[in-house]
Protein backbone atom coordinates (compact mmCIF):
# COMPACT_ATOMS: atom_id res chain seq x y z
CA UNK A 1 -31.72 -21.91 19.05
CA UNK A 2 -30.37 -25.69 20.15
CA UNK A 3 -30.19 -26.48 23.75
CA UNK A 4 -26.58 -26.75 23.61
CA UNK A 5 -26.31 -22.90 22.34
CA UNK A 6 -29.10 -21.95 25.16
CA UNK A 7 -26.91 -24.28 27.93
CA UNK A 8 -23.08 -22.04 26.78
CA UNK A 9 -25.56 -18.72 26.90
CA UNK A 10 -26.79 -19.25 30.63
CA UNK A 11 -22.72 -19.61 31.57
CA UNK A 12 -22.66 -15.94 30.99
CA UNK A 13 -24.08 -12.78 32.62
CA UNK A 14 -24.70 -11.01 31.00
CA UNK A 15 -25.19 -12.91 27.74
CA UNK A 16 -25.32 -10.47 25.38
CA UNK A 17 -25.14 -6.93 25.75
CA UNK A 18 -24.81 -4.49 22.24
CA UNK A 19 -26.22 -1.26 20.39
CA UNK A 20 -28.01 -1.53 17.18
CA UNK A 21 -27.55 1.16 14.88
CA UNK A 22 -30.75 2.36 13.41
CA UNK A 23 -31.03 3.52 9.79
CA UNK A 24 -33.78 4.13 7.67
CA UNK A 25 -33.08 4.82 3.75
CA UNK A 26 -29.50 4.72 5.11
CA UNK A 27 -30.25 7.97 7.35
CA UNK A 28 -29.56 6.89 11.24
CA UNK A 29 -32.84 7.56 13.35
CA UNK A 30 -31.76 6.30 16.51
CA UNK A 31 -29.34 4.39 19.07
CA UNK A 32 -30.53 0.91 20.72
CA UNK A 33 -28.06 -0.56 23.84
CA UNK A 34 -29.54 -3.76 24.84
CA UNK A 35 -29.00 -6.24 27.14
CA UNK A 36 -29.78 -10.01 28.20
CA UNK A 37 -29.10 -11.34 31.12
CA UNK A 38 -29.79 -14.72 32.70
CA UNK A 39 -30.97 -15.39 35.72
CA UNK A 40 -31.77 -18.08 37.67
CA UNK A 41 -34.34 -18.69 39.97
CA UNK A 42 -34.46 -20.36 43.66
CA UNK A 43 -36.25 -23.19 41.60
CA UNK A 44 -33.32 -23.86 39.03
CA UNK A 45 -34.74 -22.41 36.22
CA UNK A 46 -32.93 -20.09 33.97
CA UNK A 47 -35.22 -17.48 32.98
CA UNK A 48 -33.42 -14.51 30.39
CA UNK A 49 -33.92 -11.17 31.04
CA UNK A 50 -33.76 -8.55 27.46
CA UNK A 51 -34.30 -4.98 28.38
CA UNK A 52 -33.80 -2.46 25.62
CA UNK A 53 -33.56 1.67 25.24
CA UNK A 54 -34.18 3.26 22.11
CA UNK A 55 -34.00 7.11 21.63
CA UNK A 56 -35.50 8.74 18.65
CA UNK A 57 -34.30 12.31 19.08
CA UNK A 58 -33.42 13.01 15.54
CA UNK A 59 -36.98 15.23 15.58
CA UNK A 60 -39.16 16.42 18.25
CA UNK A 61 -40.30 15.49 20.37
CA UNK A 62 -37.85 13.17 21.63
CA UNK A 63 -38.97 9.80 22.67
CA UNK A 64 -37.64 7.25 24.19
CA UNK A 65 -38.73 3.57 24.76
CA UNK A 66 -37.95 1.25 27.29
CA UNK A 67 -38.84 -2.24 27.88
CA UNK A 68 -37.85 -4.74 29.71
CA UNK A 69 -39.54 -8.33 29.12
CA UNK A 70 -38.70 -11.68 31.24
CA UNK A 71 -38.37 -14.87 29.27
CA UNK A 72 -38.75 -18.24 30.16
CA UNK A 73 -37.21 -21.20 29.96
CA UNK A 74 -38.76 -21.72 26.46
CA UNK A 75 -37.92 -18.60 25.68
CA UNK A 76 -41.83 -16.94 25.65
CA UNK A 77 -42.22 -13.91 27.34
CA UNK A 78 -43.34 -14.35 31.26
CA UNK A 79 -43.46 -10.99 31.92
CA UNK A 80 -43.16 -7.02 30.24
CA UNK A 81 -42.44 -4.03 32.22
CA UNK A 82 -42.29 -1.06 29.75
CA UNK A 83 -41.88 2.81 29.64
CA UNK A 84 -42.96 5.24 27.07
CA UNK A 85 -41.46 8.36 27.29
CA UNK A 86 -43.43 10.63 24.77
CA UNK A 87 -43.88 14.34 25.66
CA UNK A 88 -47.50 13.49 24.03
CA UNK A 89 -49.11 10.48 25.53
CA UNK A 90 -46.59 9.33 28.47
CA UNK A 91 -47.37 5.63 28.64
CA UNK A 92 -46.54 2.38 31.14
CA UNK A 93 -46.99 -0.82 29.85
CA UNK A 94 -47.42 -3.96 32.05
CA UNK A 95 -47.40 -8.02 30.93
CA UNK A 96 -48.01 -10.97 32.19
CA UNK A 97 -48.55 -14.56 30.31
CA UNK A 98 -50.93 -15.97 32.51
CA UNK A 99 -53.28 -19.35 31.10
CA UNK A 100 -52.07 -18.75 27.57
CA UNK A 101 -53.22 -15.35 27.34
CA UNK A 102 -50.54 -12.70 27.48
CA UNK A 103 -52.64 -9.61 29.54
CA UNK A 104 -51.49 -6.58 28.84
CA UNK A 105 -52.35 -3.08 31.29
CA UNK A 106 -52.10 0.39 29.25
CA UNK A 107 -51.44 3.43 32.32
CA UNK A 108 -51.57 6.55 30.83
CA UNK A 109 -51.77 10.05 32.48
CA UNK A 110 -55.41 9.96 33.46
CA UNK A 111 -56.38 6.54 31.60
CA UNK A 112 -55.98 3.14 32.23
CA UNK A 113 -56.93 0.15 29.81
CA UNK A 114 -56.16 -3.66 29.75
CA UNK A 115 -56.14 -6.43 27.26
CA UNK A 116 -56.18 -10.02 26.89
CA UNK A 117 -53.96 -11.67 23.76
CA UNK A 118 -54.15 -15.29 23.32
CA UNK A 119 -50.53 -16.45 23.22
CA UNK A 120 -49.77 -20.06 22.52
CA UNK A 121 -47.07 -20.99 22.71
CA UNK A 122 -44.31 -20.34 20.99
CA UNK A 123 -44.86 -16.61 21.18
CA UNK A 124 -42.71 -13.27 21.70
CA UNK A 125 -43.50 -9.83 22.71
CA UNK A 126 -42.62 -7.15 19.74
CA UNK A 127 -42.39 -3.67 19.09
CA UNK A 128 -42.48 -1.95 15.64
CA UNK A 129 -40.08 0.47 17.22
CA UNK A 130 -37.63 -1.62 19.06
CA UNK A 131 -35.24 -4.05 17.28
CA UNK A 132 -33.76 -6.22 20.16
CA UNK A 133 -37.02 -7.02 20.63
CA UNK A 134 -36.76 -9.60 17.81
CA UNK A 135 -33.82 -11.58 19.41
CA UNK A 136 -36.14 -14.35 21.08
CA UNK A 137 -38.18 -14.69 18.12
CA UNK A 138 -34.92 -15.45 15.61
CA UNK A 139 -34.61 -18.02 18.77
CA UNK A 140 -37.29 -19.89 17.31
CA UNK A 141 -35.67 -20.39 14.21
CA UNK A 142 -35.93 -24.51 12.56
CA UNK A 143 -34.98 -25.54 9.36
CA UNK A 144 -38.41 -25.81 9.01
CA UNK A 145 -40.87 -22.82 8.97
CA UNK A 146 -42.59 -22.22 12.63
CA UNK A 147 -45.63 -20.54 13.88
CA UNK A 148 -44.95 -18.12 15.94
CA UNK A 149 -47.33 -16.21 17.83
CA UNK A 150 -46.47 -12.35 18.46
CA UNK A 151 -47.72 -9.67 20.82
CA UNK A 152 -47.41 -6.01 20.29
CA UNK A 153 -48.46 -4.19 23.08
CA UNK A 154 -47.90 -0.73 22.30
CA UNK A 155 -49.95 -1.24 19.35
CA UNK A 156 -52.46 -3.40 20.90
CA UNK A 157 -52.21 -6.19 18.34
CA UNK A 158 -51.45 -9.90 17.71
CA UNK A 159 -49.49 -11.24 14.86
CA UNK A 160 -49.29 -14.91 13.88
CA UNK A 161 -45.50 -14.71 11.97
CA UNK A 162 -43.80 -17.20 10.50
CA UNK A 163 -40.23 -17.88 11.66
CA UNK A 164 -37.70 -20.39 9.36
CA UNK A 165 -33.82 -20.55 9.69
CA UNK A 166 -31.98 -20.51 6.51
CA UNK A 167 -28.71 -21.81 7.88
CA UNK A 168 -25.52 -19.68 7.43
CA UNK A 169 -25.62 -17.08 4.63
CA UNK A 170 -23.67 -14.02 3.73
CA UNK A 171 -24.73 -10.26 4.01
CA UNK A 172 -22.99 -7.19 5.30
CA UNK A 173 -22.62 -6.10 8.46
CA UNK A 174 -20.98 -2.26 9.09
CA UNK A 175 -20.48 -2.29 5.27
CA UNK A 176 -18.30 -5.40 5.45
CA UNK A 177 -19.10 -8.67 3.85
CA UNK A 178 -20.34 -11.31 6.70
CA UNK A 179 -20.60 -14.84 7.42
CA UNK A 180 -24.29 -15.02 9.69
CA UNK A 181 -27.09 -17.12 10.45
CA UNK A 182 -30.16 -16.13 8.48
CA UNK A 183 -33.61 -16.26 10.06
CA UNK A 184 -36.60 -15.06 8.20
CA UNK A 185 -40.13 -13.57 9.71
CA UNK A 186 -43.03 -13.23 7.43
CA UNK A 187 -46.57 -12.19 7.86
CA UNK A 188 -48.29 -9.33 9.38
CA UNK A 189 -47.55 -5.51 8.74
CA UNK A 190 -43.96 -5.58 8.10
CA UNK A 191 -44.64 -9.07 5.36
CA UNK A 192 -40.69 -9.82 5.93
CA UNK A 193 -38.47 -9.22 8.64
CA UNK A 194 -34.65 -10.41 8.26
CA UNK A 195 -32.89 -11.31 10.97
CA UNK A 196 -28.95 -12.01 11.38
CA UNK A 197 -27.28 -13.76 14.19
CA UNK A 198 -23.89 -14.64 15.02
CA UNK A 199 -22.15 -17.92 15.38
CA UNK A 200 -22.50 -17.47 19.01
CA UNK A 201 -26.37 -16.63 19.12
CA UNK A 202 -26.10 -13.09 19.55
CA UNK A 203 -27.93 -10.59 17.21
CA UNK A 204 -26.09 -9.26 14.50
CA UNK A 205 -28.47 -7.36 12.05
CA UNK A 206 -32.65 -6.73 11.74
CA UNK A 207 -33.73 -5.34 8.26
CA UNK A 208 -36.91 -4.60 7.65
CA UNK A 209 -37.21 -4.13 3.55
CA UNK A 210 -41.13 -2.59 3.60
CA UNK A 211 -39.83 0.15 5.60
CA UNK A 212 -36.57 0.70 4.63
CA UNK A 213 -35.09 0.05 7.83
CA UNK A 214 -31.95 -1.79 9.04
CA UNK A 215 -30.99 -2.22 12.30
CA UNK A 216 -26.79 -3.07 12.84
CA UNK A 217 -24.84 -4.01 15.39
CA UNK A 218 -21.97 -1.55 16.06
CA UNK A 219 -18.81 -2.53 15.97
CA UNK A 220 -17.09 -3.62 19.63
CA UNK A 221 -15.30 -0.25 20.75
């Protein structure tokens, strides 16, 4: 993303706020409203916050997962607050990027576990499960391909992806033929991630071809 896009984002609050439309084999599986905000802090600096909800009650049991990550200036994640809400294994998720190491806290019913993930910068915290998620790393998006390094903290592992912007392509978005900006993620479990973005930065489309997942903005109401 170009400092001029990032410097007409921060004039907003909040900057982008949406639902993704889940669908896997074309079936929907769930409902994601998302938000990012900016804020900016006593010091000047604009930090972003993107806190998602995702709901997967098309079986039981129902689960629902909620994070909330702070971003800073560079876009890498600062901070993760995030709730699992599984009947199974209820779960609360804490972050913090401290020394280049992003340190992660599991809190479970009767358990709690920590780990350490080396995060150089530029990195991004993910979720296999949550598509919004994905918004900071299409933010790192050059011409040129770009290392990026990727926490998943639910899953308790670390990806290094590659991230390269394609320019403006076309695709479909809500069945209608579409005019985006095409970033591409490869490497790790999912091998290719696609990601769409609109003219004004904000996040248009995720597909995820391995699984047979895309992930669609719905149409303004």
């Amino acid at each position: 993303m170009t400092a001029l896009l990032l410097a007409l984002l921060v004039l907003q609050n909040p900057v982008d706020e949406g639902t993704l439309v889940v669908r896997e084999d074309t079936v929907e599986i769930a409902r994601e409203p998302f938000r990012l905000t900016a804020v900016r802090t006593g010091a000047g600096v604009t930090r972003w916050t993107l806190a998602s909800t995702i709901r997967y009650d098309r079986s039981r049991p129902v689960v629902v997962l909620d994070p909330i990550v702070e971003l800073g200036p560079d876009s890498s994640p600062v901070s993760l607050e995030y709730t699992v809400a599984d009947p199974r294994e209820p779960l609360r998720i804490l972050g913090q990027l401290t020394r280049g190491r992003f340190v992660v806290r599991l809190l479970g019913r009767r358990t709690e576990r920590a780990r350490e993930f080396p995060a150089p910068p530029p990195a991004a915290v993910v979720d296999d499960s949550v598509y919004a998620l994905y918004l900071p790393v299409a933010w790192q998006g050059r011409p040129h391909p770009v290392t990026v390094t990727a926490v998943f903290p639910r899953a308790g592992r670390r990806e290094v992806l590659t991230v390269q912007d394609l320019g403006i392509q076309t695709t479909t978005l809500n069945r209608d033929s579409a005019s985006l900006r095409h970033v591409t993620v490869t490497g790790g479990e999912n091998r290719l991630v696609h990601l769409w973005l609109g003219a004004d930065g904000r996040l248009a489309k995720v597909e995820i071809p391995s699984r047979r997942l895309v992930a669609e903005r719905a149409p303004a109401s």
